[in-house]
N, C-alpha and C. Protein backbone atom coordinates (compact mmCIF):
# COMPACT_ATOMS: atom_id res chain seq x y z
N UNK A 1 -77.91 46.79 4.15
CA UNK A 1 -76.53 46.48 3.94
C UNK A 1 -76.00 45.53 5.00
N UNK A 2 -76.49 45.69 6.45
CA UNK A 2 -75.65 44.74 7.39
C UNK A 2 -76.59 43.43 7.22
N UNK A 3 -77.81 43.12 6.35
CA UNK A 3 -78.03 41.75 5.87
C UNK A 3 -77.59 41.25 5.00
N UNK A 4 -76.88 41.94 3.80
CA UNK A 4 -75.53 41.09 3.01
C UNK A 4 -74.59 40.90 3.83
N UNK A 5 -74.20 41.77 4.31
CA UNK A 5 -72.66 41.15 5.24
C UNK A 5 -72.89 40.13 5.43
N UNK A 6 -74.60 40.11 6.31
CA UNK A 6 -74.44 38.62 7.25
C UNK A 6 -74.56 37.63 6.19
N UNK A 7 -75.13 37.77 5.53
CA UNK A 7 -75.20 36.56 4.60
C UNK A 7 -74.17 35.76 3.91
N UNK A 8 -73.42 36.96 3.54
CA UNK A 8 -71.72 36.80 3.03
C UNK A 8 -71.12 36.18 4.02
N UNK A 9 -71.21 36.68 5.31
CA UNK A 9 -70.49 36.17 6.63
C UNK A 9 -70.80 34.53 6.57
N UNK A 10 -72.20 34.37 6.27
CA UNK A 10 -72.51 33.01 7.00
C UNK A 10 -72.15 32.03 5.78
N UNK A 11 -72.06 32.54 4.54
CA UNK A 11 -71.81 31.81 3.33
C UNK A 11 -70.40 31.52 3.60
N UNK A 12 -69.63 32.06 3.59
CA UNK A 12 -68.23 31.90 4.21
C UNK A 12 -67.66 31.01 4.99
N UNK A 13 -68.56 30.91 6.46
CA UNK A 13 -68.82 30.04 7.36
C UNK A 13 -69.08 28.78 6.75
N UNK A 14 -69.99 28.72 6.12
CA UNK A 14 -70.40 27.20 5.38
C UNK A 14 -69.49 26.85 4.73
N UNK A 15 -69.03 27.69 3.59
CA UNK A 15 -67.55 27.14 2.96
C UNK A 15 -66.38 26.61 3.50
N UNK A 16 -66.52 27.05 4.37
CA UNK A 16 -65.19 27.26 5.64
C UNK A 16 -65.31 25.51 6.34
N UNK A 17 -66.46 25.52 7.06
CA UNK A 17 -66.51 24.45 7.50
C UNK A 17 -66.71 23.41 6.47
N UNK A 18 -67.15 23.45 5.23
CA UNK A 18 -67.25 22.30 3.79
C UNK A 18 -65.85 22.01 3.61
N UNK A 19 -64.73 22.76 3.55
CA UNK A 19 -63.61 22.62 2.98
C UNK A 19 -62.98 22.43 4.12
N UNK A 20 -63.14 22.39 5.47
CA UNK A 20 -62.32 21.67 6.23
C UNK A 20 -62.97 20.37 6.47
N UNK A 21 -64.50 20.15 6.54
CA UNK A 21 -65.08 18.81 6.63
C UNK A 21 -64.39 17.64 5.35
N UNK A 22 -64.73 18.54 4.33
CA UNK A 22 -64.03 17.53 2.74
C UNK A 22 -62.53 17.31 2.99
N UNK A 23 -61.73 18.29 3.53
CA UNK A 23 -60.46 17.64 3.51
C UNK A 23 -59.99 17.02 4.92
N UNK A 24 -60.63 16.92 5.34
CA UNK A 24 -60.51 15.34 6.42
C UNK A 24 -60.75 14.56 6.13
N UNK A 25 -61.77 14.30 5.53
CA UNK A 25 -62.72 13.20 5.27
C UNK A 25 -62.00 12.67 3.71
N UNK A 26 -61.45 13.44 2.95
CA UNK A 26 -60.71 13.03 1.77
C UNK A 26 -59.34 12.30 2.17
N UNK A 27 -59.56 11.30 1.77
CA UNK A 27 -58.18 10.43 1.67
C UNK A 27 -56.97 10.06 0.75
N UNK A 28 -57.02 11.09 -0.39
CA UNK A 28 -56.40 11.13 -1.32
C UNK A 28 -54.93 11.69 -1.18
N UNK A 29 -53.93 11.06 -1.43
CA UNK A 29 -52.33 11.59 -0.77
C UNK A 29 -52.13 10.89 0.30
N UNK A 30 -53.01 9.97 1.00
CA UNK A 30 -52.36 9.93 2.18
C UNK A 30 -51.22 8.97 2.26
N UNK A 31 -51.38 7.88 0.98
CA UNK A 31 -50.08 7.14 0.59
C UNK A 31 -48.90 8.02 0.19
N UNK A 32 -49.22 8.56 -0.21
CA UNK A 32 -47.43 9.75 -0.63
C UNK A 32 -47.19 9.68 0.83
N UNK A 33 -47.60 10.26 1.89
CA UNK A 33 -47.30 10.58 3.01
C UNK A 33 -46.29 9.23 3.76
N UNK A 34 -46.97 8.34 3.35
CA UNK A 34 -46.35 6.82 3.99
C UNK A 34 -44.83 6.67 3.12
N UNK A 35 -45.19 6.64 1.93
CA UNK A 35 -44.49 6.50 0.68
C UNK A 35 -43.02 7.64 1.39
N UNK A 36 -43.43 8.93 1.58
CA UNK A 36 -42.02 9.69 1.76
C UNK A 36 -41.42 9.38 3.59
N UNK A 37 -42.18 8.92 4.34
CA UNK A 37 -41.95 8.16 5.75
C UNK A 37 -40.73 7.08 5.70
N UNK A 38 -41.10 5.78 4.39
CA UNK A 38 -40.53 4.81 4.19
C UNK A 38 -39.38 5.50 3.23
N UNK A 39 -39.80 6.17 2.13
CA UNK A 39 -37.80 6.64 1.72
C UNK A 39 -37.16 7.22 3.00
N UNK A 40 -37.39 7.87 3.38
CA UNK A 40 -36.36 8.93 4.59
C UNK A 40 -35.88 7.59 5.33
N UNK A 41 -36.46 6.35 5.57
CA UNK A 41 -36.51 5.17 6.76
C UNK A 41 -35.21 4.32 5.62
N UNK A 42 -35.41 4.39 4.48
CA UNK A 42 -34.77 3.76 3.70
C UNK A 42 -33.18 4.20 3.29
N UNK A 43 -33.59 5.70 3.26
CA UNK A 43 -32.29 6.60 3.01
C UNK A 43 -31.60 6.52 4.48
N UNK A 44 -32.49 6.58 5.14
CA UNK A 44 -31.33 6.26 6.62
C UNK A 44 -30.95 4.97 6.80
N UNK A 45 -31.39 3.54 6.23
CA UNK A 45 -30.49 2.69 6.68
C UNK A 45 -29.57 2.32 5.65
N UNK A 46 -29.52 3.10 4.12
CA UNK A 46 -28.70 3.15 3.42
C UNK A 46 -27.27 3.57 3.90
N UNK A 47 -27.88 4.86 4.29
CA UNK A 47 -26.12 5.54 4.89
C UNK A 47 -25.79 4.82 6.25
N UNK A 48 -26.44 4.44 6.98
CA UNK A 48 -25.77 3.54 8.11
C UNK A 48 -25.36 2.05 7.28
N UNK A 49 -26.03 1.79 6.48
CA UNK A 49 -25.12 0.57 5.90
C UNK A 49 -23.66 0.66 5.37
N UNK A 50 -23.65 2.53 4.55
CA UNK A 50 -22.64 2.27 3.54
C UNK A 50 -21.52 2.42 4.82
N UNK A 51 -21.84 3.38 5.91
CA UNK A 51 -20.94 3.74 6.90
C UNK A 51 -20.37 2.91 7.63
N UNK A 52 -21.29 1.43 7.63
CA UNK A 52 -20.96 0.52 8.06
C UNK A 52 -20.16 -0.27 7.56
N UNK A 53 -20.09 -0.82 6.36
CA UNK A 53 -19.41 -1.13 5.43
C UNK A 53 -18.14 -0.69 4.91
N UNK A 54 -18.31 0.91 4.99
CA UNK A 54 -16.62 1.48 4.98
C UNK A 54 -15.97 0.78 6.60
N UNK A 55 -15.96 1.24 7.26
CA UNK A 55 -15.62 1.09 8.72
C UNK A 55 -15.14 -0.47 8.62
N UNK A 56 -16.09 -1.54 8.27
CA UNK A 56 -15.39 -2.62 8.29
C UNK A 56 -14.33 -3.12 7.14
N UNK A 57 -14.62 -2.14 5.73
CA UNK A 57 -13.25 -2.30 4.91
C UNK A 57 -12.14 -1.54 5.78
N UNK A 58 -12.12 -0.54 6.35
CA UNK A 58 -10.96 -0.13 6.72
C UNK A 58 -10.86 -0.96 8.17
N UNK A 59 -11.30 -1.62 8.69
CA UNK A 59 -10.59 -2.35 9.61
C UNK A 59 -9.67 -3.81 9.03
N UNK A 60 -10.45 -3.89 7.85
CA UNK A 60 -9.83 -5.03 7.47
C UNK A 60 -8.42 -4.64 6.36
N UNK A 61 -8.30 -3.11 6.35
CA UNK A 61 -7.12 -2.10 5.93
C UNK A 61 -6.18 -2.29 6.83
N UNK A 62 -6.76 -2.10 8.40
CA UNK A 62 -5.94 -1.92 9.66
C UNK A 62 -5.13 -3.13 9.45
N UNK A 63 -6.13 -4.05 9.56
CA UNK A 63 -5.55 -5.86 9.85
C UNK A 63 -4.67 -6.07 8.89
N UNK A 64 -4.47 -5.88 7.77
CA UNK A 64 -3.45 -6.20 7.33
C UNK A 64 -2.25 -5.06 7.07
N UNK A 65 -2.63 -4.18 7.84
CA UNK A 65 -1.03 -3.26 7.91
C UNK A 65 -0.59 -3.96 9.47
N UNK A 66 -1.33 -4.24 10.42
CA UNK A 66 -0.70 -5.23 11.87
C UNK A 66 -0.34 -6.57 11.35
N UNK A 67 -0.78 -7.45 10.52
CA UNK A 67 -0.05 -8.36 10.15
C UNK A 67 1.13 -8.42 9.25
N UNK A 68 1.30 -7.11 8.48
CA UNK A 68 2.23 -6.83 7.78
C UNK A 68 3.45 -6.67 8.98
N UNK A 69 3.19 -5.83 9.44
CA UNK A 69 4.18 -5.31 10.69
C UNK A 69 4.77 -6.36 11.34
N UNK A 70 3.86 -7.28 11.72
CA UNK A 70 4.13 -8.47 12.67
C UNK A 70 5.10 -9.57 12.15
N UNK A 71 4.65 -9.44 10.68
CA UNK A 71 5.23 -10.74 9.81
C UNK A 71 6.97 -10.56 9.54
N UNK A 72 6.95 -8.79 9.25
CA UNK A 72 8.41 -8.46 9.21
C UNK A 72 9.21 -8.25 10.42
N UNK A 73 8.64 -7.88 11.77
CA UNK A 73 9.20 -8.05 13.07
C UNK A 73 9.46 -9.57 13.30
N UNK A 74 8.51 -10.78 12.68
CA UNK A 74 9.13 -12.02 13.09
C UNK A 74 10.12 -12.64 12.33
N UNK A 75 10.31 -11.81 11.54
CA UNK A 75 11.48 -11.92 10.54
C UNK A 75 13.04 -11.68 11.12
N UNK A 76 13.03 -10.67 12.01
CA UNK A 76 14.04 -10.29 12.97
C UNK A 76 14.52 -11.05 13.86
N UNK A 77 15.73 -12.40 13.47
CA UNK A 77 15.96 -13.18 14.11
C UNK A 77 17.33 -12.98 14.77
N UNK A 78 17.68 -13.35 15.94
CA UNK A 78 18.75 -12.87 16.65
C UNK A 78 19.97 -14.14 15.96
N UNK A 79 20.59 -13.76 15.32
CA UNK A 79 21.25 -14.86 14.49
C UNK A 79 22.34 -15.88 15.97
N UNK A 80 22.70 -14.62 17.09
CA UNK A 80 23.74 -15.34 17.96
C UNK A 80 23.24 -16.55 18.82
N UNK A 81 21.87 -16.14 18.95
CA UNK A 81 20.77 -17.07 19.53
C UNK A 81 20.34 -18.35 18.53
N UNK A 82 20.73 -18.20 17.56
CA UNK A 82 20.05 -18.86 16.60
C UNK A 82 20.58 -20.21 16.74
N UNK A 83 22.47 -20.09 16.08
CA UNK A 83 23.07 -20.50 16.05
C UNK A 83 23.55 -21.08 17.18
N UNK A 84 23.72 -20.51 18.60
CA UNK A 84 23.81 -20.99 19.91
C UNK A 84 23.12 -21.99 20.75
N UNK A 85 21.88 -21.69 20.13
CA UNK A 85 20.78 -22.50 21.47
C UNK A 85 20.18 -23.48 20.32
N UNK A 86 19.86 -24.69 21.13
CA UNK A 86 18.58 -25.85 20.77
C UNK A 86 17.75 -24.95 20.26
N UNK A 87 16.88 -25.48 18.86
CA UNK A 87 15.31 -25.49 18.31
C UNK A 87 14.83 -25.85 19.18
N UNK A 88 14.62 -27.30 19.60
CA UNK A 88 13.57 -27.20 20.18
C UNK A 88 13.39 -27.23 21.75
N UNK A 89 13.64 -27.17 22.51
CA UNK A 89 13.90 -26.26 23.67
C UNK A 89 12.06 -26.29 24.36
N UNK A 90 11.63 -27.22 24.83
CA UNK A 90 10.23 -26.98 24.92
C UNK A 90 9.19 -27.58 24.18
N UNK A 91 9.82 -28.11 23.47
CA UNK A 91 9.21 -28.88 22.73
C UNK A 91 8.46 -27.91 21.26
N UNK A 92 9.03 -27.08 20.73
CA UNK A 92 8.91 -25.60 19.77
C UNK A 92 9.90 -25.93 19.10
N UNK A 93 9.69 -25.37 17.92
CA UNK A 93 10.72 -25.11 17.04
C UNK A 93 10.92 -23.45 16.75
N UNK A 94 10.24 -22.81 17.99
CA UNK A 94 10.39 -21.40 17.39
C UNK A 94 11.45 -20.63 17.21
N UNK A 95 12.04 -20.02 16.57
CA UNK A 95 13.42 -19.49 16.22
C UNK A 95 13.24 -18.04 16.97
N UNK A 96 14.56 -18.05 17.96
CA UNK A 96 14.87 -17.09 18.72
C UNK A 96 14.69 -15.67 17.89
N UNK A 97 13.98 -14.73 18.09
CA UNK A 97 14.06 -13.53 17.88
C UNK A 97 14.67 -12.19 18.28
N UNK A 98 14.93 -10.91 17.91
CA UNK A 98 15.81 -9.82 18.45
C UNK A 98 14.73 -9.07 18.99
N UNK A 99 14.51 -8.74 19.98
CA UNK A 99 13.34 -7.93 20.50
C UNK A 99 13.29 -6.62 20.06
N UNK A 100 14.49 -6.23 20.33
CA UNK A 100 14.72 -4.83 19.94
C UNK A 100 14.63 -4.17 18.20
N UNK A 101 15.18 -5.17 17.36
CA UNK A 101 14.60 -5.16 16.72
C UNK A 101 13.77 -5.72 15.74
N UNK A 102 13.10 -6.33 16.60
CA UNK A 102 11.35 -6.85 16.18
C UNK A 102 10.62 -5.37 16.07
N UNK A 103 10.89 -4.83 18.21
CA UNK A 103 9.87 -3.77 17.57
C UNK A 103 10.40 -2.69 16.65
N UNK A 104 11.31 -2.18 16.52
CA UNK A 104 11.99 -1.13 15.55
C UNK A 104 11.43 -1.67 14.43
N UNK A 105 11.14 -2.84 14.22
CA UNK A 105 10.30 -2.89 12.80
C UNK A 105 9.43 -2.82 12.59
N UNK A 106 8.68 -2.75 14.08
CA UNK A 106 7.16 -2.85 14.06
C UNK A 106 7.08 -0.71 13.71
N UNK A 107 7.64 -0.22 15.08
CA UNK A 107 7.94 1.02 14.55
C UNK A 107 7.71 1.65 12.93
N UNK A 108 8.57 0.76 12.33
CA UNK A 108 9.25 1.61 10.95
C UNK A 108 8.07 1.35 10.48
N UNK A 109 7.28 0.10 10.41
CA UNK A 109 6.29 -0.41 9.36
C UNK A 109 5.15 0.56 9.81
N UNK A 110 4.87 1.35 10.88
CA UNK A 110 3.49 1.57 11.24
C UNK A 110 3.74 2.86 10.86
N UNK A 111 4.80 3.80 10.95
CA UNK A 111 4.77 5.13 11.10
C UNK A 111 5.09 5.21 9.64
N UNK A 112 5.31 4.31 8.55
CA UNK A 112 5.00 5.19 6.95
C UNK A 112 3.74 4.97 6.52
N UNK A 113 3.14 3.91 7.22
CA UNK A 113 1.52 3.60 6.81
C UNK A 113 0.23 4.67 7.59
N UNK A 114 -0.66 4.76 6.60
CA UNK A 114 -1.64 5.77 6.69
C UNK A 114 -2.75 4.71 6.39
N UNK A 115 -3.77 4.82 7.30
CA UNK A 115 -5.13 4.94 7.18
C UNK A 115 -5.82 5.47 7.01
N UNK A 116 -6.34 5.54 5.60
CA UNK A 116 -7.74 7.02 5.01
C UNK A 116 -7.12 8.30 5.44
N UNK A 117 -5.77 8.83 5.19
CA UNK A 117 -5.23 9.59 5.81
C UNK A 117 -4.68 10.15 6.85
N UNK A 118 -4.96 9.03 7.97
CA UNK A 118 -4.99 9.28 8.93
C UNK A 118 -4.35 8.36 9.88
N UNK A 119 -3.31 9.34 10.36
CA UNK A 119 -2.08 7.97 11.49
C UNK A 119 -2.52 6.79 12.19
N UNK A 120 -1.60 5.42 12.13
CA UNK A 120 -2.08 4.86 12.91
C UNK A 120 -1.08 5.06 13.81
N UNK A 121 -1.72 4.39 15.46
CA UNK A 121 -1.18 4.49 16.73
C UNK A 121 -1.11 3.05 16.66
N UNK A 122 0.30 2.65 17.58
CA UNK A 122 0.58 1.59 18.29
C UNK A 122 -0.06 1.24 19.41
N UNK A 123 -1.08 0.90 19.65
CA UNK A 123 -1.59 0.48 21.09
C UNK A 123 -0.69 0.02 21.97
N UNK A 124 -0.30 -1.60 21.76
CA UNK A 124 0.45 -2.10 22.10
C UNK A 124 1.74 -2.99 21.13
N UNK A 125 2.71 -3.43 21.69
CA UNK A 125 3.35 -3.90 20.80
C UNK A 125 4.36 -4.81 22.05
N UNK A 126 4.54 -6.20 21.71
CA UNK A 126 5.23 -6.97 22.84
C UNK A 126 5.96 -8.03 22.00
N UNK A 127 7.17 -8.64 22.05
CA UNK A 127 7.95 -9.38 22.07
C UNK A 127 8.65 -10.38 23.07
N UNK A 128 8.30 -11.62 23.21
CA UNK A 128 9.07 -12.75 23.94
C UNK A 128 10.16 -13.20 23.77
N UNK A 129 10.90 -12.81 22.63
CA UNK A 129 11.72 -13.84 22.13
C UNK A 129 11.87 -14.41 21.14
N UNK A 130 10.30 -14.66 21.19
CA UNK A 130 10.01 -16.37 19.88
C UNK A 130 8.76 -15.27 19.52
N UNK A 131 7.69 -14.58 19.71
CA UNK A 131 6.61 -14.16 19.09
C UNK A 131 6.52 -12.78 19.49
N UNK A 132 6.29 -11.92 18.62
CA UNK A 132 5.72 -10.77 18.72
C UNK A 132 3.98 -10.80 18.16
N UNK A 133 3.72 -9.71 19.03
CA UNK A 133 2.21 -9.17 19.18
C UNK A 133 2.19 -7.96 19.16
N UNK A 134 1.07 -7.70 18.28
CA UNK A 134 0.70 -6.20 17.90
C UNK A 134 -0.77 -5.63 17.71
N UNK A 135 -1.02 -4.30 18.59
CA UNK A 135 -2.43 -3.93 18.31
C UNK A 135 -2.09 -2.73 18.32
N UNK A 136 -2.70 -2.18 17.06
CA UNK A 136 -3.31 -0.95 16.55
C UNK A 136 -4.47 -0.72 16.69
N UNK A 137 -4.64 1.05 16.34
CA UNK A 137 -5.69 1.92 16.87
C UNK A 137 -6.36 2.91 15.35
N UNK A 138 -6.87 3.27 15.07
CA UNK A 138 -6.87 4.43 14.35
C UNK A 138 -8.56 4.76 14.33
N UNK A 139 -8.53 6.19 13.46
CA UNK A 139 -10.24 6.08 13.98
C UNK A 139 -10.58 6.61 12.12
N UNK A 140 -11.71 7.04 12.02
CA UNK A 140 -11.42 7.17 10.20
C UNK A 140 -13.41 7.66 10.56
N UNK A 141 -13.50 9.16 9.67
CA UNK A 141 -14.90 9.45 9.88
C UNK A 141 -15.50 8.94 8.54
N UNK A 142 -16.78 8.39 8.52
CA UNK A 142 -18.02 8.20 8.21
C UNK A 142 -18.07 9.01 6.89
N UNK A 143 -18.07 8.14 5.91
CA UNK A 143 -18.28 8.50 4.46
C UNK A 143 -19.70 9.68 4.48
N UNK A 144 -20.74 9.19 4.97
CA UNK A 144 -22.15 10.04 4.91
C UNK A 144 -22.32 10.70 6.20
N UNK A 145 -21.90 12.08 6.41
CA UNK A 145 -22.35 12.77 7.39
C UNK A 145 -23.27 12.99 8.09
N UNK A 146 -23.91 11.81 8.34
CA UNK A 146 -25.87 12.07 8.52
C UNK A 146 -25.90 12.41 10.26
N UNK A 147 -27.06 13.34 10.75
CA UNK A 147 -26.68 13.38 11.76
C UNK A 147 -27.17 12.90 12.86
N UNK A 148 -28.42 11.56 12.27
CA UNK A 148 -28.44 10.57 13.64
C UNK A 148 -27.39 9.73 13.65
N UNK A 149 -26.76 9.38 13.04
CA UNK A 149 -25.11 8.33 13.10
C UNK A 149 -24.44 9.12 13.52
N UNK A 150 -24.11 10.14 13.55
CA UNK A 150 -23.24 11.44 13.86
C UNK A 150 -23.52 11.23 15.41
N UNK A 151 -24.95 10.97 15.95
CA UNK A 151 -25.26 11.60 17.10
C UNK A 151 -24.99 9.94 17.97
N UNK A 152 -25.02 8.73 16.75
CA UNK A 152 -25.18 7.65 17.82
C UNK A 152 -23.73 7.38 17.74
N UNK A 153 -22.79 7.36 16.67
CA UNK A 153 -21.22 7.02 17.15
C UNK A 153 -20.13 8.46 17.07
N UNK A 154 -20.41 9.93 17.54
CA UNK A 154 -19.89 10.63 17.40
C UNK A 154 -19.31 11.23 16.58
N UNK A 155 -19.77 10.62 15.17
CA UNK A 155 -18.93 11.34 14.21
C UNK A 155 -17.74 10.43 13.84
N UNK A 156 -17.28 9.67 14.42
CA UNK A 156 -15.47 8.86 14.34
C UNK A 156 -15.94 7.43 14.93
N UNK A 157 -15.66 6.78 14.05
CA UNK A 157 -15.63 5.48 13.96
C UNK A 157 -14.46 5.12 14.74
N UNK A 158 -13.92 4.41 15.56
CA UNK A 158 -12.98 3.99 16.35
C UNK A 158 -12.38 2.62 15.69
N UNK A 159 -11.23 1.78 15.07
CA UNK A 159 -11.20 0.72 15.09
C UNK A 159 -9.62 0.65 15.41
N UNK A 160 -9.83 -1.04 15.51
CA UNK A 160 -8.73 -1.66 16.34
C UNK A 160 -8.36 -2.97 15.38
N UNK A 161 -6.87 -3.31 15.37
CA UNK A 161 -6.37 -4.74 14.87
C UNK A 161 -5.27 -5.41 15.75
N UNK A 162 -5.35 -6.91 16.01
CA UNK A 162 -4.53 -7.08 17.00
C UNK A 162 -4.15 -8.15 15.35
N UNK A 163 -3.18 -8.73 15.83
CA UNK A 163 -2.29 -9.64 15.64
C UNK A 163 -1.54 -9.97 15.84
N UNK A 164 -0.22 -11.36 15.90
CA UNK A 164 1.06 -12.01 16.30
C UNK A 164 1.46 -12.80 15.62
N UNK A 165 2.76 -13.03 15.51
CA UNK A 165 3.38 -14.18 14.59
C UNK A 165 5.09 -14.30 15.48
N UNK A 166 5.11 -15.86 14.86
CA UNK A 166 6.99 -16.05 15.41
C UNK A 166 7.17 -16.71 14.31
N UNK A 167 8.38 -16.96 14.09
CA UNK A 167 9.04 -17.54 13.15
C UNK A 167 9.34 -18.96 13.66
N UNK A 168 9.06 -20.04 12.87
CA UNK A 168 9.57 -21.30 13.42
C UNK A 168 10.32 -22.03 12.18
N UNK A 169 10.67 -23.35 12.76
CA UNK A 169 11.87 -24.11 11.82
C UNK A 169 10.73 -25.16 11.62
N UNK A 170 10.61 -25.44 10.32
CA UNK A 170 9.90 -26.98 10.52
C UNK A 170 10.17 -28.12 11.02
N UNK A 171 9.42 -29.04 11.38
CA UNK A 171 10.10 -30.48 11.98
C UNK A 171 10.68 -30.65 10.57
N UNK A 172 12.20 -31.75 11.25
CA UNK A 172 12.50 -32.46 10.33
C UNK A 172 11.89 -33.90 10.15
């Protein structure tokens, strides 16, 4: 009886080592393996594209709620100034503006507007006179939650829009 065992034992052994020798040595699948390497490589620069792509539509969302803002603050002309002082003064034709309320318009225009739900902030906001300037802030998360983009821009996309405008008189 303990010379079947061994025999069984050693038959075993041989199998053992046949079926790990054959499947090394077999090369069959090893393209699937590449094949599912390159989708995962593919699916990841998909979602960093689309993420990318949102991010720059909504900056170009931002940019035109700061030029909106800007365009109706340079609209805000100080009429006493208007009527009082030289155009061109400097060699400009820029038409005197109300500072105060330039920005109160910049104000009104920013605080009913929403980005992807989400407030924008006034960075800065400045008036001379003759031109106002404006930069906004807002941040807006990432359509595809993936979590190496997650890990390389935190989750929140950050963007920014500057812009300025004055109102001028044309030459005559």
């Amino acid at each position: 009886m303990a010379l079947n065992t061994w025999k069984h034992k050693s038959r075993n052994r041989f199998f053992a080592r046949g079926l790990i020798h054959n499947f090394s040595a077999d090369e069959n699948g090893s393209i699937s393996v590449l094949i599912i390497g390159l989708a995962v490589l593919a699916l990841t620069l998909a979602f960093g594209v689309i993420d990318l792509s949102d991010a720059f539509l909504a900056k170009r969302e931002l940019q035109q709620i700061s030029e909106e803002a800007t365009q109706r603050a340079a609209h805000e002309i100080s009429l006493p100034d208007y009527y009082t002082s030289n155009l061109n003064t400097a060699g400009t034709n820029a038409v005197p503006l109300d500072c105060s309320a330039a920005l109160a318009s910049i104000q009104r225009t920013v605080s009913v507007s929403l980005l992807r739900n989400t407030a924008i902030e006034i960075d800065q906001a400045s008036c001379n006179g003759s031109e106002v300037a404006l930069s906004l802030k807002s941040t807006i998360k990432p359509i595809v939650d993936f979590p190496i983009l997650r890990s390389a821009f935190g989750g929140i996309f950050e963007i920014q829009a500057v812009s300025s405008a004055a109102s001028i008189v044309p030459k005559a």
